[in-house]
Structures are given as structure tokens and as C-alpha cells.
N, C-alpha and C. Protein backbone atom coordinates (compact mmCIF):
# COMPACT_ATOMS: atom_id res chain seq x y z
N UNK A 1 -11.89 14.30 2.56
CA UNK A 1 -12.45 13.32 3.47
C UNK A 1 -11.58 12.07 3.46
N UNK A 2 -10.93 11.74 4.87
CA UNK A 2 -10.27 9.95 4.80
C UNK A 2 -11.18 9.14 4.28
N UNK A 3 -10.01 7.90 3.69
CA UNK A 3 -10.81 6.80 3.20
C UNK A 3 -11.57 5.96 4.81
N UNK A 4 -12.81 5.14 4.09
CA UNK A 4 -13.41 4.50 5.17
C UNK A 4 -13.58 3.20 4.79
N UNK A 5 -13.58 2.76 5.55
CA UNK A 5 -13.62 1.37 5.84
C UNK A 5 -15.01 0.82 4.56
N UNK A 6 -14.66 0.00 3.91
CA UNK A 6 -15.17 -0.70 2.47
C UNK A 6 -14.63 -0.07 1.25
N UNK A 7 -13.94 0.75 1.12
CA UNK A 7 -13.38 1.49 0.37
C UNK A 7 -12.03 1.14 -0.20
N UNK A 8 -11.91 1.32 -1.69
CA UNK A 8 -10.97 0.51 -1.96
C UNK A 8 -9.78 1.86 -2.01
N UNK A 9 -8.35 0.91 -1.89
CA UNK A 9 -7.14 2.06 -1.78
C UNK A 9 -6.75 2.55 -3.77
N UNK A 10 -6.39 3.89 -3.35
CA UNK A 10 -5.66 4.16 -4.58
C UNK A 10 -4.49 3.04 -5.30
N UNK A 11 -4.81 2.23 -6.08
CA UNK A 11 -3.27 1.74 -6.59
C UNK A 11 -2.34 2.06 -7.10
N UNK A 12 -2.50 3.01 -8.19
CA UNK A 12 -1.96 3.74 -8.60
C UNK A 12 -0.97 4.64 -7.69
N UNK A 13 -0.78 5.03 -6.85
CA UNK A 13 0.08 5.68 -6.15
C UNK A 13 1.62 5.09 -6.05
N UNK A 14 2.55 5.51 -6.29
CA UNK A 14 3.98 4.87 -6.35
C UNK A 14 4.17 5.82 -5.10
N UNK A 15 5.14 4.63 -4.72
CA UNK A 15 5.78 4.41 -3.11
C UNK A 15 6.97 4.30 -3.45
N UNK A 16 8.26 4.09 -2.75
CA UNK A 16 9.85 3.89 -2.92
C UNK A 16 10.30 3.33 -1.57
N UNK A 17 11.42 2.84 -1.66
CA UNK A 17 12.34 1.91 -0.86
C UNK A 17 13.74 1.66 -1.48
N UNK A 18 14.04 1.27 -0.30
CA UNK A 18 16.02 0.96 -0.97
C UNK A 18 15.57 -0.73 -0.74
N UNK A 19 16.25 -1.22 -2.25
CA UNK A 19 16.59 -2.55 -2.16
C UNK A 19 17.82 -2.86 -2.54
N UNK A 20 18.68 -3.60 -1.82
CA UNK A 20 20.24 -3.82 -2.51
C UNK A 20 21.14 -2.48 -2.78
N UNK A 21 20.49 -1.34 -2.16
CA UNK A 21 21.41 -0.37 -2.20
C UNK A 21 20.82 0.44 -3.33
N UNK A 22 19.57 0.73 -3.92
CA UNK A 22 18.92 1.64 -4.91
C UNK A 22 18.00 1.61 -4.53
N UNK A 23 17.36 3.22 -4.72
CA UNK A 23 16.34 3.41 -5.15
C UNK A 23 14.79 2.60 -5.71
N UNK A 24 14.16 1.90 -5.13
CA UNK A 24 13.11 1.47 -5.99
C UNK A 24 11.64 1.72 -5.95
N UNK A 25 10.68 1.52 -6.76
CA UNK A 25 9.41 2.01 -7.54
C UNK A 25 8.81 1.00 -6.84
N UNK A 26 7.51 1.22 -6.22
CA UNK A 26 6.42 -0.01 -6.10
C UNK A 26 5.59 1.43 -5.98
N UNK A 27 4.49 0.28 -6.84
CA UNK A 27 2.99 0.85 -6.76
C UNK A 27 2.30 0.02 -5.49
N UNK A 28 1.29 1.21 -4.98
CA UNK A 28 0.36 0.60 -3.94
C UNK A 28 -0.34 -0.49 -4.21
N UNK A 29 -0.62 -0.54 -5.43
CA UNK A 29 -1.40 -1.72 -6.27
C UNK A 29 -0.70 -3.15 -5.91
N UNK A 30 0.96 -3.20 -6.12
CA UNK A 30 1.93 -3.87 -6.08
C UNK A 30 2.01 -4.71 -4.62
N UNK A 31 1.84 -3.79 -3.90
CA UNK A 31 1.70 -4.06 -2.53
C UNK A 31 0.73 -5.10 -1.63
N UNK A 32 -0.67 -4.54 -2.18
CA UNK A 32 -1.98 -4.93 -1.50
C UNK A 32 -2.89 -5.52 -2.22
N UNK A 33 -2.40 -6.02 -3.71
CA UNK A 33 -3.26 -6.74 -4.73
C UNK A 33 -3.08 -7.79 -3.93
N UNK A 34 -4.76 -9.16 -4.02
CA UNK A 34 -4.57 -10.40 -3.93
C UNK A 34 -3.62 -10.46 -2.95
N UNK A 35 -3.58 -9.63 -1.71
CA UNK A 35 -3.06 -9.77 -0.33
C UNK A 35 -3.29 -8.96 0.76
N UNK A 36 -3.42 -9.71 1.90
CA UNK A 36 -3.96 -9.31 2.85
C UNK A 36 -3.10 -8.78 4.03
N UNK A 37 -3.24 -7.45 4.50
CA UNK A 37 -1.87 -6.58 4.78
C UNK A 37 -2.18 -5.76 5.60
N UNK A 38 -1.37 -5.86 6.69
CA UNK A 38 -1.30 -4.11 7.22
C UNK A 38 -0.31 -3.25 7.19
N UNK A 39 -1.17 -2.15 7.28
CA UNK A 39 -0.12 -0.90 6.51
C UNK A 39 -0.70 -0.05 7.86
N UNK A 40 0.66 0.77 8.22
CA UNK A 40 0.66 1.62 9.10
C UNK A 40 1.59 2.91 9.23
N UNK A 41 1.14 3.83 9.01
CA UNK A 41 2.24 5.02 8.63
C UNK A 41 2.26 6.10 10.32
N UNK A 42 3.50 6.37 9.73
CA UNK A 42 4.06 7.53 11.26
C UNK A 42 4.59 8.58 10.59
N UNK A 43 4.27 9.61 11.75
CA UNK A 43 4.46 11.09 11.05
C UNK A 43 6.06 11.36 10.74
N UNK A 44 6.62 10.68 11.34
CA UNK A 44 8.37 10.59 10.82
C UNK A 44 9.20 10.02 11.14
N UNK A 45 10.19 8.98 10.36
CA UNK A 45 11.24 8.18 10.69
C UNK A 45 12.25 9.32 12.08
N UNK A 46 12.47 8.72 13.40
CA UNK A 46 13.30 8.33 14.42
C UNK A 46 12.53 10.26 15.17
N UNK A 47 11.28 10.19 14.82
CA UNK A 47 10.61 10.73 15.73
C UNK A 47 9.94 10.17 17.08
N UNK A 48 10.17 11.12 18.21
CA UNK A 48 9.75 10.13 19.61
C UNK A 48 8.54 9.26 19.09
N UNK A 49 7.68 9.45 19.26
CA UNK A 49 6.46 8.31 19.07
C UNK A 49 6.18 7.68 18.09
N UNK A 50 6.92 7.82 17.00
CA UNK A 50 7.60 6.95 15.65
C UNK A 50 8.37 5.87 16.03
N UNK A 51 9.13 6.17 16.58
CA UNK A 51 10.29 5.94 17.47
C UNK A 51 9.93 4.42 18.38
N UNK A 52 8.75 4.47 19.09
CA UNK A 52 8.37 3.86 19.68
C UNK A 52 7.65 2.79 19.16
N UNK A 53 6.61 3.23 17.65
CA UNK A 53 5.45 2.67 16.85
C UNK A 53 6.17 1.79 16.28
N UNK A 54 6.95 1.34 15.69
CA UNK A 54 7.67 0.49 14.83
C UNK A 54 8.14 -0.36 15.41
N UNK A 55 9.17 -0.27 16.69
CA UNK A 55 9.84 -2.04 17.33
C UNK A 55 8.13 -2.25 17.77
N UNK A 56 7.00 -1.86 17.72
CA UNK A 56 6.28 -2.56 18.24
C UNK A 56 5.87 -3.70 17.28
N UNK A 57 5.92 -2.79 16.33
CA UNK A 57 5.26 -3.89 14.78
C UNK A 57 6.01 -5.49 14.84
N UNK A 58 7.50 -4.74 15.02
CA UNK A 58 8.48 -5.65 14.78
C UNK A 58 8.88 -6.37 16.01
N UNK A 59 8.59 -6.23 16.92
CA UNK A 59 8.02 -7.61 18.29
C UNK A 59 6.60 -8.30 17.84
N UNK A 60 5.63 -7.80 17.62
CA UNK A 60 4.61 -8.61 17.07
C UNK A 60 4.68 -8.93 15.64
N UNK A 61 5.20 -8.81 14.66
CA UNK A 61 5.41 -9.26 13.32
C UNK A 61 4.52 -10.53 13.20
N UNK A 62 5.34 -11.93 14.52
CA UNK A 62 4.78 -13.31 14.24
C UNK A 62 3.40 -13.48 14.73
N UNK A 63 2.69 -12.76 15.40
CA UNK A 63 1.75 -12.92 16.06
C UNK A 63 0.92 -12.13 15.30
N UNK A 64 0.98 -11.48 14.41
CA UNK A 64 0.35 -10.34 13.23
C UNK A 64 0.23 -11.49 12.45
N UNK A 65 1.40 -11.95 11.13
CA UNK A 65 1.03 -12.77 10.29
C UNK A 65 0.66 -14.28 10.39
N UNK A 66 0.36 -14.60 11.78
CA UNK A 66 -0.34 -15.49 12.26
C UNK A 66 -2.03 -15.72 12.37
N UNK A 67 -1.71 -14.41 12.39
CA UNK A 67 -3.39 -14.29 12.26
C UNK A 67 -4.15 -13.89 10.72
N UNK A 68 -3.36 -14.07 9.75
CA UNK A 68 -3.51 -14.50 7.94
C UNK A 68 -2.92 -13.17 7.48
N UNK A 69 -2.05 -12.83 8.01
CA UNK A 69 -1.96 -11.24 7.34
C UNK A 69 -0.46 -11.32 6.59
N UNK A 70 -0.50 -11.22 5.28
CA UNK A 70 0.87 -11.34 4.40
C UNK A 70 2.01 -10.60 5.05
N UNK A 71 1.85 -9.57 5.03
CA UNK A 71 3.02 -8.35 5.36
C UNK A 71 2.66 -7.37 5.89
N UNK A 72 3.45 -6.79 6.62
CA UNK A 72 3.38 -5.51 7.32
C UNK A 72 3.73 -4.20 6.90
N UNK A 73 3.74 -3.53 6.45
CA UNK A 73 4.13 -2.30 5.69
C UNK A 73 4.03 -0.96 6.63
N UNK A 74 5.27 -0.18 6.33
CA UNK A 74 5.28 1.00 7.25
C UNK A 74 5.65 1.79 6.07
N UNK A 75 4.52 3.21 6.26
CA UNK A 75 5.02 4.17 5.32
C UNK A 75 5.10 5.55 6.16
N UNK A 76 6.05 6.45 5.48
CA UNK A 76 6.39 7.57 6.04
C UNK A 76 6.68 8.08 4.83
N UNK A 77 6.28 9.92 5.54
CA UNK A 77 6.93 11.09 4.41
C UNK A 77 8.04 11.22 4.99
N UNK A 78 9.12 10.54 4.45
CA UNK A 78 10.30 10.75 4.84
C UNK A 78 11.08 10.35 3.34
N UNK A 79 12.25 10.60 2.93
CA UNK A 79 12.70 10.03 1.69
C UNK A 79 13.30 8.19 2.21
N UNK A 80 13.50 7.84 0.73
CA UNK A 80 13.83 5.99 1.27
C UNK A 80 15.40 6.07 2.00
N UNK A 81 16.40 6.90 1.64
CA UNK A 81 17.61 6.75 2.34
C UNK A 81 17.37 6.99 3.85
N UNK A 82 16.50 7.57 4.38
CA UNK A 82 15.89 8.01 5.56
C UNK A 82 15.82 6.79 6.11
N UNK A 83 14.56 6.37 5.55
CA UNK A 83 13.42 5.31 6.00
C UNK A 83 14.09 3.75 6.35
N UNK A 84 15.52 3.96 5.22
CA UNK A 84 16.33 2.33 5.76
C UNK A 84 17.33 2.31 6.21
N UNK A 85 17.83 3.74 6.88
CA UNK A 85 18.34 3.82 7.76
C UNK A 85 17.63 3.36 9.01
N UNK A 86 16.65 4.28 9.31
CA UNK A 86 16.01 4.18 10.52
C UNK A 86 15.74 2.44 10.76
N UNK A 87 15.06 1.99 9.55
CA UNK A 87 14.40 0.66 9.62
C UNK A 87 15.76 -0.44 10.20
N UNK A 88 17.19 -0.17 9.56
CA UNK A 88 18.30 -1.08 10.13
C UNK A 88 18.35 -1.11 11.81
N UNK A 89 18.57 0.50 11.59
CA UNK A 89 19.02 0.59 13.38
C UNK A 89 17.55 -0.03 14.18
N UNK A 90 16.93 -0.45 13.81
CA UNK A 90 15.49 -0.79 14.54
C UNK A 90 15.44 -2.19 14.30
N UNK A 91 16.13 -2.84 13.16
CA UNK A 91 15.82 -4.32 12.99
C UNK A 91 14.81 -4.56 12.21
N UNK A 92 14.01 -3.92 11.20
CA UNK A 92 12.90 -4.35 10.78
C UNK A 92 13.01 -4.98 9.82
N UNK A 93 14.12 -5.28 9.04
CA UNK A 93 14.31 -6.51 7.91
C UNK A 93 13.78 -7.92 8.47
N UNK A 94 13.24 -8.25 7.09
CA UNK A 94 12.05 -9.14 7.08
C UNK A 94 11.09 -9.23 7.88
N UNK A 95 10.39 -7.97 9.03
CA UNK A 95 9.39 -8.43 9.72
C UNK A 95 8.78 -7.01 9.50
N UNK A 96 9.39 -6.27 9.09
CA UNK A 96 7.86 -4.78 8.59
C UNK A 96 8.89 -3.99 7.18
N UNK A 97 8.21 -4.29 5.99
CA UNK A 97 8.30 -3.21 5.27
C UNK A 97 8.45 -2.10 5.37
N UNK A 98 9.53 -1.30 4.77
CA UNK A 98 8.79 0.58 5.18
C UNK A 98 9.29 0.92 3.55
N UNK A 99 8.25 1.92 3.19
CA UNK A 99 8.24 2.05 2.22
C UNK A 99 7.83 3.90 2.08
N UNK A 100 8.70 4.69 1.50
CA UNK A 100 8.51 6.16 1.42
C UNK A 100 7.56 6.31 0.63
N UNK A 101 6.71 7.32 1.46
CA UNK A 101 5.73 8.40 0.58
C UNK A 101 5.96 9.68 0.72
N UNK A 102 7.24 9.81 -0.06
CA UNK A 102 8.07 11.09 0.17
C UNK A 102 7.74 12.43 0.02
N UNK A 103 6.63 12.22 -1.18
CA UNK A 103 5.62 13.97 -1.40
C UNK A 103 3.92 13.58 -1.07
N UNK A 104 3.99 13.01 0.24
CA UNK A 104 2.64 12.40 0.71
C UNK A 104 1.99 12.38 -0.24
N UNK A 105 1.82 11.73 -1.64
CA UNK A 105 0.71 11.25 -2.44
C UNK A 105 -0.17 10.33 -1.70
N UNK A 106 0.17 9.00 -1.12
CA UNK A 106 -0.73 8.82 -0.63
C UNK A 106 -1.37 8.96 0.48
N UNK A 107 -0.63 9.90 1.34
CA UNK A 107 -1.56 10.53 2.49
C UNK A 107 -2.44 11.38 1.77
N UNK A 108 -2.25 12.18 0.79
CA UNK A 108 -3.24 13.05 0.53
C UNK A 108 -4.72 12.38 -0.47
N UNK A 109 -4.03 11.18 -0.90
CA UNK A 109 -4.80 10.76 -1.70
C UNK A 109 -6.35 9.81 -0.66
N UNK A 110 -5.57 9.28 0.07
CA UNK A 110 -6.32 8.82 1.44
C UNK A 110 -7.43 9.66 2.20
N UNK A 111 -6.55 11.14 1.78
CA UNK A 111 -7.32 11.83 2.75
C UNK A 111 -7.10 11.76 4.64
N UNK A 112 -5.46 11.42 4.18
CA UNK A 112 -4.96 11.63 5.50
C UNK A 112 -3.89 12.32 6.24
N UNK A 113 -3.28 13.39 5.21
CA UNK A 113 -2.27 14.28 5.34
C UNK A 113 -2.43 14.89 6.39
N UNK A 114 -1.32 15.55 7.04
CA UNK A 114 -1.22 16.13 8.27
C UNK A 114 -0.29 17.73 7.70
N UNK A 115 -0.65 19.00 7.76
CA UNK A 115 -0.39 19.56 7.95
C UNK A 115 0.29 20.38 9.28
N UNK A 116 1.73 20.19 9.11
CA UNK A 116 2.92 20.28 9.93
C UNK A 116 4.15 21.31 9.58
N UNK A 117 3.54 22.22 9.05
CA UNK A 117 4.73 23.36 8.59
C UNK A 117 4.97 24.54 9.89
N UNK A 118 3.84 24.35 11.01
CA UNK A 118 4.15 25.17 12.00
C UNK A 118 5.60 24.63 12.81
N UNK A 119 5.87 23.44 12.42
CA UNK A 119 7.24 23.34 13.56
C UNK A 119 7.84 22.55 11.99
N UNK A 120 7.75 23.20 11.12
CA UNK A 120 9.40 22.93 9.96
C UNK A 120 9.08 21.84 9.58
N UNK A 121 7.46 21.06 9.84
CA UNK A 121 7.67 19.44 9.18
C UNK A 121 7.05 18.91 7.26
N UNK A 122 6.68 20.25 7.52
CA UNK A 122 5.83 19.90 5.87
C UNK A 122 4.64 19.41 6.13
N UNK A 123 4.11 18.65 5.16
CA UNK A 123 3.03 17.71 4.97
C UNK A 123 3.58 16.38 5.06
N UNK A 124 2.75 15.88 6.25
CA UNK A 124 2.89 14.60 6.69
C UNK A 124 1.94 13.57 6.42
N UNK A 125 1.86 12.32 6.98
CA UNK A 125 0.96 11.58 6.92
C UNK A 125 0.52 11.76 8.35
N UNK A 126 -1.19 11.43 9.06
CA UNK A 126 -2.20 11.09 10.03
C UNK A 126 -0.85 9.87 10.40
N UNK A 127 -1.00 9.44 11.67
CA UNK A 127 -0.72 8.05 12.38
C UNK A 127 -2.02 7.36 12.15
N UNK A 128 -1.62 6.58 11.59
CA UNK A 128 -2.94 5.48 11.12
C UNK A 128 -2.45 4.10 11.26
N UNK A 129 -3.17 3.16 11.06
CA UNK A 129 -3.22 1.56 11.21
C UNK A 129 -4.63 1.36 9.99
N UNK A 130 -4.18 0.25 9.27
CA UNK A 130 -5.71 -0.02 8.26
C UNK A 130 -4.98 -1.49 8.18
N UNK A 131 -6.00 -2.24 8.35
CA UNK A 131 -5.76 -4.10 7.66
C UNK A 131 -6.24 -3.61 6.31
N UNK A 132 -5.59 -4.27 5.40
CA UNK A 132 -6.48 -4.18 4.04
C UNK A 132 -6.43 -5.24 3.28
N UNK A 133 -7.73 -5.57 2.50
CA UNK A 133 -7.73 -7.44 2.28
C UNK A 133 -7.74 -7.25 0.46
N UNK A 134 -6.32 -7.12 0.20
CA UNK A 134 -6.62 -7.09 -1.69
C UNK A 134 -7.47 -5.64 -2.49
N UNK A 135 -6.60 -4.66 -1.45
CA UNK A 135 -7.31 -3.47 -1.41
C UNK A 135 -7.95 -2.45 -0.87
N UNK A 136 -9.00 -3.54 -0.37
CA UNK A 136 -10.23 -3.22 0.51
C UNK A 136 -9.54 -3.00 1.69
N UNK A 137 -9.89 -1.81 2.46
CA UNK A 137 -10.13 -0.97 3.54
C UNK A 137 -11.06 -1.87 4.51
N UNK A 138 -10.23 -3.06 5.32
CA UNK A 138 -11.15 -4.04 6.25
C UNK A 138 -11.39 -2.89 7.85
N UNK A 139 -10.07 -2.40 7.77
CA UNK A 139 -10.42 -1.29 9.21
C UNK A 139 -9.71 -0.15 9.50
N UNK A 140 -10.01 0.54 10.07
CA UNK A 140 -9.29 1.52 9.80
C UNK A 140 -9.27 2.87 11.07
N UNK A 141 -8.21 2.69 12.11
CA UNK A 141 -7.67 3.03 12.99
C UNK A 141 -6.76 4.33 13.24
N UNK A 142 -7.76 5.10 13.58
CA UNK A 142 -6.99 6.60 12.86
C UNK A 142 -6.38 7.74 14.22
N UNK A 143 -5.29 7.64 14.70
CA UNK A 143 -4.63 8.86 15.96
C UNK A 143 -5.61 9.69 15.63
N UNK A 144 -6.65 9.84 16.98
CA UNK A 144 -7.11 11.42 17.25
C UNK A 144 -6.62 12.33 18.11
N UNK A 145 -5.68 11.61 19.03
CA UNK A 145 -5.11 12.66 19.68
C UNK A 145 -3.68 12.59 19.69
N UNK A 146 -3.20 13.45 20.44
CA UNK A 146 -1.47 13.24 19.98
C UNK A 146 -0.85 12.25 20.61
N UNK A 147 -1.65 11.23 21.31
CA UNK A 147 -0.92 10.22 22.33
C UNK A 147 -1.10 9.03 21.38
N UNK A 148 0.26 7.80 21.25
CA UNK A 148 -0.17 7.10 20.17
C UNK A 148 -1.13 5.88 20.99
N UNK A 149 -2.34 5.76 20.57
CA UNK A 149 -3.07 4.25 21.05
C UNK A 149 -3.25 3.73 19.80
N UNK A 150 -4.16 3.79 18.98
CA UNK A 150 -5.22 3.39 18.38
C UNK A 150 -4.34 2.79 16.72
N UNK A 151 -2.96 3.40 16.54
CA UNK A 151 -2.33 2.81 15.46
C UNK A 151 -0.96 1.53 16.24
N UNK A 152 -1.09 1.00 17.38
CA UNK A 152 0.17 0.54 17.67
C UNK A 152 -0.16 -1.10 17.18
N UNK A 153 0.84 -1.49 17.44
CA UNK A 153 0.63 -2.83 16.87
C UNK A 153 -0.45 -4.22 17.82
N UNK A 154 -0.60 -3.44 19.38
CA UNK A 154 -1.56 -4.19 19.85
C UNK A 154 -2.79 -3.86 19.48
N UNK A 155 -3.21 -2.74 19.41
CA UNK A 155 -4.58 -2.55 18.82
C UNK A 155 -4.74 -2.88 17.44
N UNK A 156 -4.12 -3.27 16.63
CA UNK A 156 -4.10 -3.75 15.28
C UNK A 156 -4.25 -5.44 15.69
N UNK A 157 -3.89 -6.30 16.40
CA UNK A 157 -3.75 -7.59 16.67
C UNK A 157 -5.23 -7.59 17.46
N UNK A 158 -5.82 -6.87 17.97
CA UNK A 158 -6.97 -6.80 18.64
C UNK A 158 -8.16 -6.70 17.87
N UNK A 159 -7.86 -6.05 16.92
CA UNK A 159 -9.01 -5.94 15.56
C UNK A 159 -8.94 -7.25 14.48
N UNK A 160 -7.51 -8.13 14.84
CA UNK A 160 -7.79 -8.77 13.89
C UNK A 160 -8.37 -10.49 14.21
């Protein structure tokens, strides 16, 4: 079952990213302790509607953390050499995090994995959008169909 809204996130879950050219460790804990955040994951770095989900973040970035929200975070099952590639050619330094959840721990831990081995993709993460305030699960915006609405960065600015 997905997490729901009042529900606090796994912290424990380690995430990865390239900083300075390595490999690095952050826990979810690390992330969303004592801060108020949105996190929004896509089923795969420089997939069409991936593709699309991210310069959105990163045109609204100022108009997101304007409205009290620390950081923006993008996660994908993709590995981190992936994820900052994609994130350069897109521009997202300093205005959206992306951070790998490379053996979907925390999609599965969420209860939001996507089973995708019929077209070669593995286990993915759901397209989701969640504000989360120091943990807490404030909302939580989940793709039901394959068209992206409900995780883009205007409907996230609309909830908040």
C-alpha cells in the first residue's frame, strides 16, 4: 500500500548523487529532516515525459521556494552518473536536486514501485509529487494515468 498523506517517510533509506565528480551517500532522513521539501520522482532520466517533468520544476524552482519550500528534489531509478548527466544538459544545478534510487528502495518502501520489465525497464518508481514538512507526508499527488498532470510542477504550486 502507498504512503498517505500524515504519514511519515522512511529515513533510513540511502539515496546517491554525484558531487564534485563522486559518488555520494545521503539518507532520506538527510534530506527532509527539519525541512520543508518537495520531492518528485519520474519513471526515467531523458524519458519523453521525464523529459518534459523536470525543466518544469526548474522554470518554477523560484516560485516553488517562495512559497516556504527549502528544496526541490528529483529522484529516479536510474544510477547517479545517469541522473547528472541528464540533470546538466537540463540546467538543474542549484534549482532541483536529483538524487538516485537506483534499486528503487524507496519506491518500494513508499509503496510506489512501478513494475516495468514488459518493455526492458525493471522496477521503477510511480510519477509522483509529495510536499513533505520534516518528514511528514503534507500531500501527495500520485500519476493515475499515463498522461503526466497531477506530478508537474504547476499542480504542485497549486497545492501549495
Amino acid at each position: 500500500m502507498a504512503i498517505q498523506v500524515g504519514e511519515t517517510l522512511p529515513t533510513d533509506i540511502t539515496l546517491r548523487e554525484m558531487r564534485d565528480g563522486a559518488i555520494t551517500s545521503v539518507t532520506l532522513g538527510d534530506l527532509v529532516r527539519g525541512r520543508r521539501v518537495v520531492m518528485f520522482a519520474v519513471l526515467g532520466a531523458f524519458s519523453p515525459d521525464c523529459q518534459a517533468q523536470l525543466p518544469g520544476y526548474i522554470d518554477q524552482a523560484d516560485a516553488i521556494t517562495a512559497k516556504g519550500i527549502d528544496e526541490i528534489i528529483c529522484v529516479a531509478v536510474n544510477d547517479p552518473f545517469v541522473l547528472d548527466a541528464w540533470g546538466s544538459q537540463l540546467g538543474a544545478a542549484g534549482r532541483v536536486r536529483i538524487v538516485s534510487d537506483g534499486n528503487a528502495d524507496l519506491a518500494r518502501a513508499v509503496g510506489l514501485e512501478l513494475d516495468v520489465r514488459v518493455i526492458g525497464m525493471g522496477t521503477r518508481s510511480q510519477r509522483y509529487a509529495m510536499i513533505v514538512d520534516d518528514g511528514r507526508v503534507e500531500q501527495l499527488l500520485v500519476e493515475t494515468e499515463p498522461v503526466l498532470d497531477r506530478s508537474r510542477a504547476e499542480a504542485v504550486l497549486r497545492e501549495l
